[in-house]
C-alpha atoms as a PDB file:
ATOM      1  CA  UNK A   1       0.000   0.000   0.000  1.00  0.00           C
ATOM      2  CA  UNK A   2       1.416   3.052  -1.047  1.00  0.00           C
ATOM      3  CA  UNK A   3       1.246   5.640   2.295  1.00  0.00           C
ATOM      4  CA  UNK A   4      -0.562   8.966   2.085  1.00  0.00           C
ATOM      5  CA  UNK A   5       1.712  11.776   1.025  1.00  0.00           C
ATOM      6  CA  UNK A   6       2.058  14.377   3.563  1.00  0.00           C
ATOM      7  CA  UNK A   7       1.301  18.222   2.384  1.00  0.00           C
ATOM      8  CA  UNK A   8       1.184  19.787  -1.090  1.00  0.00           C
ATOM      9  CA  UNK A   9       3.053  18.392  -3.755  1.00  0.00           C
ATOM     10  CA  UNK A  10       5.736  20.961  -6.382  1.00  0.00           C
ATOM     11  CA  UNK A  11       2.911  21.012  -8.006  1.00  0.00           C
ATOM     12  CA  UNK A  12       0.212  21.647  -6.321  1.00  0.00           C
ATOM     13  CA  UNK A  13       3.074  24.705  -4.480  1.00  0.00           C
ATOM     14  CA  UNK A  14       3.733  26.367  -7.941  1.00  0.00           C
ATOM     15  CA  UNK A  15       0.007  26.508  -8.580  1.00  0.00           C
ATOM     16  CA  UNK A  16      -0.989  28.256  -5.213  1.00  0.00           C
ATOM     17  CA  UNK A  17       2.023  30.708  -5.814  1.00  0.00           C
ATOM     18  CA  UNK A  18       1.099  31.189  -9.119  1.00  0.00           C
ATOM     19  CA  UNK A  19      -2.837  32.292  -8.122  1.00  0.00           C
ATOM     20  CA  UNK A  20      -0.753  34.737  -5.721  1.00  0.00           C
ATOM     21  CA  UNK A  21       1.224  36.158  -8.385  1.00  0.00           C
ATOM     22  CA  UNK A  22      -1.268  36.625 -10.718  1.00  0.00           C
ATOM     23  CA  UNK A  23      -3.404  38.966  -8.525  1.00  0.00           C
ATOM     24  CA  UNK A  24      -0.521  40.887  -7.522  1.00  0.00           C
ATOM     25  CA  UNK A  25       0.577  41.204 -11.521  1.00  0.00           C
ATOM     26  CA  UNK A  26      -3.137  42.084 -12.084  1.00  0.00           C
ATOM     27  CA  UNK A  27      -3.075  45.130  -9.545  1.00  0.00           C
ATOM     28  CA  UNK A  28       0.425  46.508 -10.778  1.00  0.00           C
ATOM     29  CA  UNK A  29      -0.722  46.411 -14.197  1.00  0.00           C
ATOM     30  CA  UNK A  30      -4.899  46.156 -14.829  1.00  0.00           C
ATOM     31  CA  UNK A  31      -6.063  43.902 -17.655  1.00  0.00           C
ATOM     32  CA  UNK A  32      -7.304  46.908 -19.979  1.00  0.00           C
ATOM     33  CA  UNK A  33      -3.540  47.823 -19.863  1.00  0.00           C
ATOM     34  CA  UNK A  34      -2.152  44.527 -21.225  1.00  0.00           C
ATOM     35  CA  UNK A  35      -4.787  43.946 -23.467  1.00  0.00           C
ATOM     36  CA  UNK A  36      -3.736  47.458 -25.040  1.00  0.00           C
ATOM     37  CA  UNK A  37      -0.283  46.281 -25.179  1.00  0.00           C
ATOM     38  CA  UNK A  38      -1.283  42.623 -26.690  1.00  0.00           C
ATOM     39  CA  UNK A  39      -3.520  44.312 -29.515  1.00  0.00           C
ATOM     40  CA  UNK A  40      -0.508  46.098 -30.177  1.00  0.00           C
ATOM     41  CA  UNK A  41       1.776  43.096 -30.553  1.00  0.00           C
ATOM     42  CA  UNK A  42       2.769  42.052 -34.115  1.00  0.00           C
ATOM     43  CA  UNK A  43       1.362  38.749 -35.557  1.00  0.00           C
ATOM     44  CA  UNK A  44       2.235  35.685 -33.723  1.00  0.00           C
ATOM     45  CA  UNK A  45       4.189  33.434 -35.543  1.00  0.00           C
ATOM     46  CA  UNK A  46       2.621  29.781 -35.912  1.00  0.00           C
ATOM     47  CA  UNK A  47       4.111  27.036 -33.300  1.00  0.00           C
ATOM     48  CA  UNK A  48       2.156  24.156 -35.211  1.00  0.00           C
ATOM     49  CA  UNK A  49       3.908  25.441 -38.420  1.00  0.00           C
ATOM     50  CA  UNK A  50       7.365  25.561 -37.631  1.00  0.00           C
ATOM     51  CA  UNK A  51       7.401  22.328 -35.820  1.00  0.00           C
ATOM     52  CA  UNK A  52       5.770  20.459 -39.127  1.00  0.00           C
ATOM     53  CA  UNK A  53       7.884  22.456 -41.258  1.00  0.00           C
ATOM     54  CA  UNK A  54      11.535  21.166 -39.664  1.00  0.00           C
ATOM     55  CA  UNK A  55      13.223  18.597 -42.186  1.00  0.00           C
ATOM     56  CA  UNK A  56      14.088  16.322 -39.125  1.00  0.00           C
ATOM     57  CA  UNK A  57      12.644  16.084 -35.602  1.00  0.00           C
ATOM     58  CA  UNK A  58      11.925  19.770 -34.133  1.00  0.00           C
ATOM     59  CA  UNK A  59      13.267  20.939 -31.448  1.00  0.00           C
ATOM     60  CA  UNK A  60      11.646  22.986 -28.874  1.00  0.00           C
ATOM     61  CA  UNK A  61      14.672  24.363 -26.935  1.00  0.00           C
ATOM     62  CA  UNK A  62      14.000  25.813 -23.071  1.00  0.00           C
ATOM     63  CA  UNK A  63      15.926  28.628 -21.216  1.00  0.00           C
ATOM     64  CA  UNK A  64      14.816  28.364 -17.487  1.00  0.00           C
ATOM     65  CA  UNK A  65      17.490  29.973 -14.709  1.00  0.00           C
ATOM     66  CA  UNK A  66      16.516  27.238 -12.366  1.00  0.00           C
ATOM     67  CA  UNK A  67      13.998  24.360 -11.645  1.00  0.00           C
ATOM     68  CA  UNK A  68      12.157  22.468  -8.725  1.00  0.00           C
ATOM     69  CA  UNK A  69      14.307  19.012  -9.445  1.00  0.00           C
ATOM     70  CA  UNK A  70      17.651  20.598 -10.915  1.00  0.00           C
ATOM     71  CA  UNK A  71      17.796  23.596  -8.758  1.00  0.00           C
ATOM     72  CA  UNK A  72      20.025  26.271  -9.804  1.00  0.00           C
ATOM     73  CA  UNK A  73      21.065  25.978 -13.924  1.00  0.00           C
ATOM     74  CA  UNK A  74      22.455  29.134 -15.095  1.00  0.00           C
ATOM     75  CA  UNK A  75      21.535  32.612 -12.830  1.00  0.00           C
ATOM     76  CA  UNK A  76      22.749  35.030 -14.474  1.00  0.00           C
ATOM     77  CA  UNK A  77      21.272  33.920 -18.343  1.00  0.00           C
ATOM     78  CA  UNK A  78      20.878  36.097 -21.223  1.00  0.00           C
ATOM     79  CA  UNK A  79      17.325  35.292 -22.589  1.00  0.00           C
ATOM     80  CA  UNK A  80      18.462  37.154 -25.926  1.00  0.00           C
ATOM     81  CA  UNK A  81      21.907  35.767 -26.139  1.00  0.00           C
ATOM     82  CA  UNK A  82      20.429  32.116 -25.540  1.00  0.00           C
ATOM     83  CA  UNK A  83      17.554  32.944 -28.027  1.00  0.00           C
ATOM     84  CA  UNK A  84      20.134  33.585 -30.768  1.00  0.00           C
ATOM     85  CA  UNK A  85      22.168  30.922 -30.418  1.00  0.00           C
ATOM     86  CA  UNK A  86      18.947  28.269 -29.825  1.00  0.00           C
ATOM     87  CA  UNK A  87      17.493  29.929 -33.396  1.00  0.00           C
ATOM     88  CA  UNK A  88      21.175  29.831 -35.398  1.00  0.00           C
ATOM     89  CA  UNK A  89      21.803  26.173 -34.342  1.00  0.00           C
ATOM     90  CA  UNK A  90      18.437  24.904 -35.845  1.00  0.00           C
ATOM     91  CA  UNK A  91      15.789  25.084 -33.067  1.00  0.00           C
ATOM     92  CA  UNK A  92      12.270  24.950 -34.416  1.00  0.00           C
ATOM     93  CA  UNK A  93      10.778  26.801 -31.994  1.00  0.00           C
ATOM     94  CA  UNK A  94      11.899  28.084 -28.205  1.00  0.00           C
ATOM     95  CA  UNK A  95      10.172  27.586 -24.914  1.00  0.00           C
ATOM     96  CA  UNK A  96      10.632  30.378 -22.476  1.00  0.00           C
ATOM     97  CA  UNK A  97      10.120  29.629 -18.529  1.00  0.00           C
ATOM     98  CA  UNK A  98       7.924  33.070 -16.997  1.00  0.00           C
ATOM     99  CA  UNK A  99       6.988  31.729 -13.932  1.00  0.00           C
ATOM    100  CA  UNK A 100       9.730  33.355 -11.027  1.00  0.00           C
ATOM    101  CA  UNK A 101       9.405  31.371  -7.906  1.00  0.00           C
ATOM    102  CA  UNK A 102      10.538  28.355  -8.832  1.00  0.00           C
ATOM    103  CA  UNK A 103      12.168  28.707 -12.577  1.00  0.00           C
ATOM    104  CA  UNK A 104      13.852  32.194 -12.118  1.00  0.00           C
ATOM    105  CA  UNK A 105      12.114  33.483 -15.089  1.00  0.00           C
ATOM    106  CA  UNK A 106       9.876  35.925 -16.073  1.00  0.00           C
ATOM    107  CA  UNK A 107       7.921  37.716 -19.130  1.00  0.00           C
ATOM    108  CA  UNK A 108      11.000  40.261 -19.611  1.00  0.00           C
ATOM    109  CA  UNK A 109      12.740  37.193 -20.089  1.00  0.00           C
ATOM    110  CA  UNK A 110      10.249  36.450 -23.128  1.00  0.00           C
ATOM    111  CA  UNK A 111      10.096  39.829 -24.477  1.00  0.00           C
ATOM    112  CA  UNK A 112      14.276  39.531 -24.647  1.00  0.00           C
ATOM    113  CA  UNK A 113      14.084  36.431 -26.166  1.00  0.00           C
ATOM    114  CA  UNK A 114      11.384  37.571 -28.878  1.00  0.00           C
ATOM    115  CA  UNK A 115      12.889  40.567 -29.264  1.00  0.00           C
ATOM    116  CA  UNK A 116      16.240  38.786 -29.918  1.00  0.00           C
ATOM    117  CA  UNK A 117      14.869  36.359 -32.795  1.00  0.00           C
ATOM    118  CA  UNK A 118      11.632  38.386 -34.457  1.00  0.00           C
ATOM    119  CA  UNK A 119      11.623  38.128 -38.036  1.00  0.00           C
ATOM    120  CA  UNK A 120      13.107  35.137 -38.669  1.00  0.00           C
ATOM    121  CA  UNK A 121      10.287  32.770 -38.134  1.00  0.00           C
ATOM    122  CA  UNK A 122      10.722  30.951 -35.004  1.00  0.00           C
ATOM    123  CA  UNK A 123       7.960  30.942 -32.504  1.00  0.00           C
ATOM    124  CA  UNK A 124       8.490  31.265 -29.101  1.00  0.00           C
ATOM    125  CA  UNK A 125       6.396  29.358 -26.499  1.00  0.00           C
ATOM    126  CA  UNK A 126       5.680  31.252 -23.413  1.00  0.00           C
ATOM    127  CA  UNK A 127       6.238  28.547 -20.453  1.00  0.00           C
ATOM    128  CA  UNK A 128       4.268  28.838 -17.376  1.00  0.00           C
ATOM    129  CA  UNK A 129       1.658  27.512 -15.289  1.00  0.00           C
ATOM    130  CA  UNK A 130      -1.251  29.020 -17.219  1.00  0.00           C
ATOM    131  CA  UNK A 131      -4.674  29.483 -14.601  1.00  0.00           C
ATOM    132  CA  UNK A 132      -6.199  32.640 -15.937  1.00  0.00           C
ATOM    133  CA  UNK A 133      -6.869  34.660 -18.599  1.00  0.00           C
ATOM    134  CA  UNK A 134      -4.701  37.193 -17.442  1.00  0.00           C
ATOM    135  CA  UNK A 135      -1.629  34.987 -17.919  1.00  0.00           C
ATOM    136  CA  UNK A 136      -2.625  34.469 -21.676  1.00  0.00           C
ATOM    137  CA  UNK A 137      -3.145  38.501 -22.490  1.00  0.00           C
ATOM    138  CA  UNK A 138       0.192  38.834 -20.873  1.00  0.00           C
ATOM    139  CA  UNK A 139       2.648  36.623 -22.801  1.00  0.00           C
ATOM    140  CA  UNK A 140       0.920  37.881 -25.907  1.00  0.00           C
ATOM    141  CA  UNK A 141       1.724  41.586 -24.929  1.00  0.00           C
ATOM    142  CA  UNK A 142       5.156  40.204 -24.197  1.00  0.00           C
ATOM    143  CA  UNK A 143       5.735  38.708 -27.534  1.00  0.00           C
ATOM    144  CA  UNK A 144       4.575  35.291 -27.427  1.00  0.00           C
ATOM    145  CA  UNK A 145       3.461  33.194 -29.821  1.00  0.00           C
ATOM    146  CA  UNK A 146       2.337  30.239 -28.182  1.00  0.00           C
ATOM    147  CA  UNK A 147       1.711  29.304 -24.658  1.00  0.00           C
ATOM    148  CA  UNK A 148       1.733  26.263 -22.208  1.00  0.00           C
ATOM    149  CA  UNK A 149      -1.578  24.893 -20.719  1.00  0.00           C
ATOM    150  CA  UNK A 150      -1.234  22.088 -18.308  1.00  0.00           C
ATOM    151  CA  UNK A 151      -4.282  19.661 -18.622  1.00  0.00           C
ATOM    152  CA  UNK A 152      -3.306  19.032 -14.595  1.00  0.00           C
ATOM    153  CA  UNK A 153      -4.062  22.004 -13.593  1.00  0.00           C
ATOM    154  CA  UNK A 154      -7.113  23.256 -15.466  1.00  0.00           C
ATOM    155  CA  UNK A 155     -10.473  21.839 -15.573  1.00  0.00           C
ATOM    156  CA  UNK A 156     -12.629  21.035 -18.577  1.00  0.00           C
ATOM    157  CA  UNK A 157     -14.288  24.558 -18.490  1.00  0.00           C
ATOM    158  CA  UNK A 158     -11.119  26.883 -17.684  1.00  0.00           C
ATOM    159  CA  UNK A 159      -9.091  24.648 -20.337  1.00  0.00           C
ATOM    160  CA  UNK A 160     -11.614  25.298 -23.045  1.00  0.00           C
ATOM    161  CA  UNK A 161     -12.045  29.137 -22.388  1.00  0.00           C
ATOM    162  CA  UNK A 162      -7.926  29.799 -22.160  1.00  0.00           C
ATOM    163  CA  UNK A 163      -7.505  27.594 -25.439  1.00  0.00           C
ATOM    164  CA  UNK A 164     -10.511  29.569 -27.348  1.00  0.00           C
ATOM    165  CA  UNK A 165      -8.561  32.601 -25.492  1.00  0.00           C
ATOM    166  CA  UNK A 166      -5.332  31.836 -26.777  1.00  0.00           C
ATOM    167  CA  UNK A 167      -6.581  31.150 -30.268  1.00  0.00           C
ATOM    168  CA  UNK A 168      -8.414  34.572 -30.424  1.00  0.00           C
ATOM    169  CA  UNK A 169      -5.110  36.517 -29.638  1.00  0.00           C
ATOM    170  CA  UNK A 170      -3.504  34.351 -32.895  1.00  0.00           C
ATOM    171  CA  UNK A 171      -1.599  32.435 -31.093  1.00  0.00           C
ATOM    172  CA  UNK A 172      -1.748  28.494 -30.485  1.00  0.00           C
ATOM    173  CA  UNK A 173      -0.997  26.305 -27.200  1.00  0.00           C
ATOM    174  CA  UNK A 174       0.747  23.005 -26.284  1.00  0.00           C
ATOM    175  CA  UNK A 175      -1.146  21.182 -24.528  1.00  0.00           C
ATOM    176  CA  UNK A 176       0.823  19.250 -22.184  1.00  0.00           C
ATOM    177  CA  UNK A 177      -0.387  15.849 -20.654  1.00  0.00           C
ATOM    178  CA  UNK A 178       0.852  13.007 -18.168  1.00  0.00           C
ATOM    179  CA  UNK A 179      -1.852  10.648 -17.922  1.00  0.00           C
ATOM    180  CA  UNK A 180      -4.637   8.822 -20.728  1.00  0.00           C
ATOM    181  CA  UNK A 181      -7.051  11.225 -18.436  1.00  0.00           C
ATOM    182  CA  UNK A 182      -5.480  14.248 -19.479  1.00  0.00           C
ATOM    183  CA  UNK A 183      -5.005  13.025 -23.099  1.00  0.00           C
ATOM    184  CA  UNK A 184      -9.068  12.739 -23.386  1.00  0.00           C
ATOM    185  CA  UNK A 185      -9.472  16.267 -21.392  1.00  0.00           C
ATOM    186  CA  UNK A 186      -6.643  17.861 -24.162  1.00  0.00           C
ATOM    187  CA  UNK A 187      -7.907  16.104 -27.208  1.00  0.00           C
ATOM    188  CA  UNK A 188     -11.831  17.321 -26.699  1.00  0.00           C
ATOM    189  CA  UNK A 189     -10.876  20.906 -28.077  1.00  0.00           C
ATOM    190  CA  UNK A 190      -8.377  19.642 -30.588  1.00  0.00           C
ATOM    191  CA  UNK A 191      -5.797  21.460 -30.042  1.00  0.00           C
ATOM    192  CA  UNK A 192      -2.998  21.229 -32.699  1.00  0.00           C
ATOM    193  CA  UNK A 193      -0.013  20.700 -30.896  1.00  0.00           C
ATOM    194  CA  UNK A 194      -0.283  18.671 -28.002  1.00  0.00           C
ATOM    195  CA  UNK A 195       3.105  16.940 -25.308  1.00  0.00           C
ATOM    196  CA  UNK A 196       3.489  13.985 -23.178  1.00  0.00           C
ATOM    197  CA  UNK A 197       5.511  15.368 -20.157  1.00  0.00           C
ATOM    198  CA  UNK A 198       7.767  12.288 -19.176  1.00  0.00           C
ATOM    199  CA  UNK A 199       8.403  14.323 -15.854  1.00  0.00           C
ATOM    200  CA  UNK A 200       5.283  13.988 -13.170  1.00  0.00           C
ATOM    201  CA  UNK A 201       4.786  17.553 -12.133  1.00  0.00           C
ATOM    202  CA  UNK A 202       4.053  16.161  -8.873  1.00  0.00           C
ATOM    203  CA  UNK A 203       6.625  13.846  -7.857  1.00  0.00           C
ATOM    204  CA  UNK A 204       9.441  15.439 -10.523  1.00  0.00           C
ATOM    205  CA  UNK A 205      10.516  11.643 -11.355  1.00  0.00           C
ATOM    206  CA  UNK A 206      11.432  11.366 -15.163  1.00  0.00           C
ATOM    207  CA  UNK A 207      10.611   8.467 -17.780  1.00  0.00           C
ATOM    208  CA  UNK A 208      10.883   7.869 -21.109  1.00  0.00           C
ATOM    209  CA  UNK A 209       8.383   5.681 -20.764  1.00  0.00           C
ATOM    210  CA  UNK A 210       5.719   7.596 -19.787  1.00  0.00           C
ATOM    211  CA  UNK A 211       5.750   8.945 -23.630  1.00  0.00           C
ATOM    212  CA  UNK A 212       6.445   5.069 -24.944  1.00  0.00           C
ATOM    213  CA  UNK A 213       3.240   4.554 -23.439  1.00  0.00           C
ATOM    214  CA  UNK A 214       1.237   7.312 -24.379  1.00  0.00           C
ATOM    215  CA  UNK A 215       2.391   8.273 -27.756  1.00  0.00           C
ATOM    216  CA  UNK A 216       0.253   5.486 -29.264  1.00  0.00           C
ATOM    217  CA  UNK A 217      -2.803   6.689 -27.213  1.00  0.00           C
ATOM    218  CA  UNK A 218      -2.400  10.521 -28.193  1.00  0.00           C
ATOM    219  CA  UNK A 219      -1.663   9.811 -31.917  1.00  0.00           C
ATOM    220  CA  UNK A 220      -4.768   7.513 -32.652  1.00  0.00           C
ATOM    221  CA  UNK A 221      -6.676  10.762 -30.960  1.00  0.00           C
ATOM    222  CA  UNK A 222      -5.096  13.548 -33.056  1.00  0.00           C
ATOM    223  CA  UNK A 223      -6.198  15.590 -35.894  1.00  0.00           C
ATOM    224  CA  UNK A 224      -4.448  14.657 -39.049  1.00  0.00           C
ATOM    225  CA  UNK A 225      -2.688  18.404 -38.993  1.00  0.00           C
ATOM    226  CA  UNK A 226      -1.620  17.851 -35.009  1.00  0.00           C
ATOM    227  CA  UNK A 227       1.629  17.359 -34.080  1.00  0.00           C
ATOM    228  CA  UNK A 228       3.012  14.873 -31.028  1.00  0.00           C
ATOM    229  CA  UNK A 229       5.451  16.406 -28.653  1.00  0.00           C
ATOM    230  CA  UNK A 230       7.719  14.909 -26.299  1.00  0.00           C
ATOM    231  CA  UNK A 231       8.935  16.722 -23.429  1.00  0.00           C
ATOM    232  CA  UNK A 232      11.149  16.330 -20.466  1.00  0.00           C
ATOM    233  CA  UNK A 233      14.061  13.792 -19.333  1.00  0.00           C
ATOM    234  CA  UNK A 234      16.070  14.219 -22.867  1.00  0.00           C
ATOM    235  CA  UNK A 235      20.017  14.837 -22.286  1.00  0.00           C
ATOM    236  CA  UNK A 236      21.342  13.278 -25.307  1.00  0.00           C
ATOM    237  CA  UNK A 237      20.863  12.840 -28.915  1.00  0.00           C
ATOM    238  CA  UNK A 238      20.497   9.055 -28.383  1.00  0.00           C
ATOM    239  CA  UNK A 239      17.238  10.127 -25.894  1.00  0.00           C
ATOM    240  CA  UNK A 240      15.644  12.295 -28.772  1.00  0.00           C
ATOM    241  CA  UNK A 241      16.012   9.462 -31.315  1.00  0.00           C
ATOM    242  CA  UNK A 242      14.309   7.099 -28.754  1.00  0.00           C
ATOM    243  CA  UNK A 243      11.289   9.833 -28.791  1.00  0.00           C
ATOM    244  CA  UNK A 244      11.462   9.677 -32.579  1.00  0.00           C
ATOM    245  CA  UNK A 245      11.300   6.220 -32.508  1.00  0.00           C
ATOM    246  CA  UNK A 246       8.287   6.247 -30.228  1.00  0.00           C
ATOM    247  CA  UNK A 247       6.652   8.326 -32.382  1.00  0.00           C
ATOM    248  CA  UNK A 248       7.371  12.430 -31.604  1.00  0.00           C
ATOM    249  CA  UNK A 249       7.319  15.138 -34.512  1.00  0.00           C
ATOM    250  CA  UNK A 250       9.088  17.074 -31.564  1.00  0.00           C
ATOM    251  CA  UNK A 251      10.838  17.258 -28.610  1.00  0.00           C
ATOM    252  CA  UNK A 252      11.122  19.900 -26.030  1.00  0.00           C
ATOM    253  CA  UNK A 253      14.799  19.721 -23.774  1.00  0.00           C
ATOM    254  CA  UNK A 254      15.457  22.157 -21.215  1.00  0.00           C
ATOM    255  CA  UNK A 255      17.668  21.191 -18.695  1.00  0.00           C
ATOM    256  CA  UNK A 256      19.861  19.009 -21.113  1.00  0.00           C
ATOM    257  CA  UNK A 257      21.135  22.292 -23.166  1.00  0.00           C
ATOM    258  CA  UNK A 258      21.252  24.462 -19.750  1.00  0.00           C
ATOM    259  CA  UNK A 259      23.858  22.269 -18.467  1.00  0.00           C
ATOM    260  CA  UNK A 260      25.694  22.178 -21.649  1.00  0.00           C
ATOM    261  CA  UNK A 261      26.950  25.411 -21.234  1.00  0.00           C
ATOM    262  CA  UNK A 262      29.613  26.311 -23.997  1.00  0.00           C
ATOM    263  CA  UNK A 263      28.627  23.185 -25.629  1.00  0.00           C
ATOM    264  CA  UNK A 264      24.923  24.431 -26.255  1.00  0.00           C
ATOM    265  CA  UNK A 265      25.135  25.077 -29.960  1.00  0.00           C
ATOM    266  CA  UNK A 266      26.672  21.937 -30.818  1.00  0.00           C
ATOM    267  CA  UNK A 267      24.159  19.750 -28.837  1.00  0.00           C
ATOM    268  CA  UNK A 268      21.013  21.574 -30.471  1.00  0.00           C
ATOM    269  CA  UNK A 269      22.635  21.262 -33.578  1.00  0.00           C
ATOM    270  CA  UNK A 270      23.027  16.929 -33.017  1.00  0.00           C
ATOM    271  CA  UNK A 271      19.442  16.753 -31.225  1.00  0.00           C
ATOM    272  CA  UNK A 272      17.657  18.754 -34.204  1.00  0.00           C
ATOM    273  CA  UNK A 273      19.534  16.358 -36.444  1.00  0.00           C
ATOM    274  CA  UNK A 274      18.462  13.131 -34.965  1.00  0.00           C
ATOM    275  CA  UNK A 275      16.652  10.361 -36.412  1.00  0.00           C
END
């Protein structure tokens, strides 16, 4: 019998603090205001797009300054500098951590990293832990052209109103799952991108399994146009081609280029080459 866990788990943490942060973001800066600044925004660039359009499997590369299971990756990061060299070495798209607490980042991170690679047709994915419109208005007034929702976190209701919120701003979501629960929950809106997280956001234990398992599920579920993602637990280019081989159009790796430091360009390079 497996004993009853005591307290909150990361994940159910981050979401609490996240509820904070929003209302505090939302009195600093009222909603009218970031709408203004989203309308504003230039044209999103399409996530689904780029990923289908890479001639091998597409990488998603992640900047985060920290995380709950690695801890401290790189501090002092430069989300422009990082966005460059992602973009030059062949990443399809980049995925952007916001959320402070817990990653170190936040949405001047994004707008640095936008700013850094606009124009050249790579869509960046703002990264967070997505509960409220607010969040959604935000990263589009900050430059981004897709965002994260969490089928964990979100209910059938909230899900479908952020999606339908996200697509009216032009911009398109991955939809990130862990269980077959969360695969039905994702798949009733049909979103266009959708990920298997092979991290649980509760525990923060890693498998490549957990996307062996549910690639098949997912796929059979999918709209013909949709493409697979698999994110989490991917250090080398032998892990990637194990996704391939399971059945990913993508992968998103985080922590694997953070700690490759000054060997960053030449491991995007190898993962957005592998077969």
């Amino acid at each position: 019998m497996i004993p009853p866990r005591a307290g909150p788990s990361v994940l159910e943490r981050i979401v609490a603090a996240r509820r904070a942060d929003v209302e505090r973001a939302r009195a600093a800066t009222p909603l009218a205001d970031v709408r203004r600044q989203a309308e504003a925004a230039p044209p999103a660039v399409s996530l689904r797009a780029a990923l289908a359009a890479a001639p091998g499997i597409a990488l998603i590369a992640e900047m985060k300054r920290a995380s709950p299971s690695a801890g401290p990756l790189d501090p002092y990061l430069d989300p422009a500098a990082a966005a460059r060299v992602y973009a030059h070495s062949g990443a399809a798209a980049i995925s952007v951590l916001t959320e402070c607490e817990h990653f170190g980042g936040s949405v001047e991170d994004l707008r640095a990293a936008k700013g850094a690679v606009a124009g050249r047709g790579v869509p960046v994915l703002a990264k967070d832990f997505v509960l409220d419109e607010y969040q959604v208005w935000e990263a589009r007034a900050n430059g981004a052209d897709a965002v994260l929702l969490i089928a964990a976190i979100l209910d059938r209701a909230r899900y479908a109103s952020l999606l339908r919120l996200t697509h009216e701003l032009g911009m398109e979501a991955l939809v990130e799952c862990f269980t077959e629960q969360e695969i039905d929950l994702a798949l009733a809106q049909e979103p266009r991108v959708v990920g298997v997280n092979n991290r649980s956001l509760h525990t923060l234990e890693t498998s490549l399994e957990t996307f062996e398992r549910l690639a098949p599920v997912a796929a059979a579920r999918m709209p013909p146009d949709g493409v697979l993602v698999a994110e989490s637990g991917m250090r080398t280019v032998e892990d990637v081609r194990r996704m391939v081989r399971a059945g990913a159009r993508a992968v998103l790796v985080g922590e694997g280029l953070m700690r490759a430091r000054s060997g960053v360009a030449a491991l995007v390079r190898a993962m957005a080459a592998a077969e």
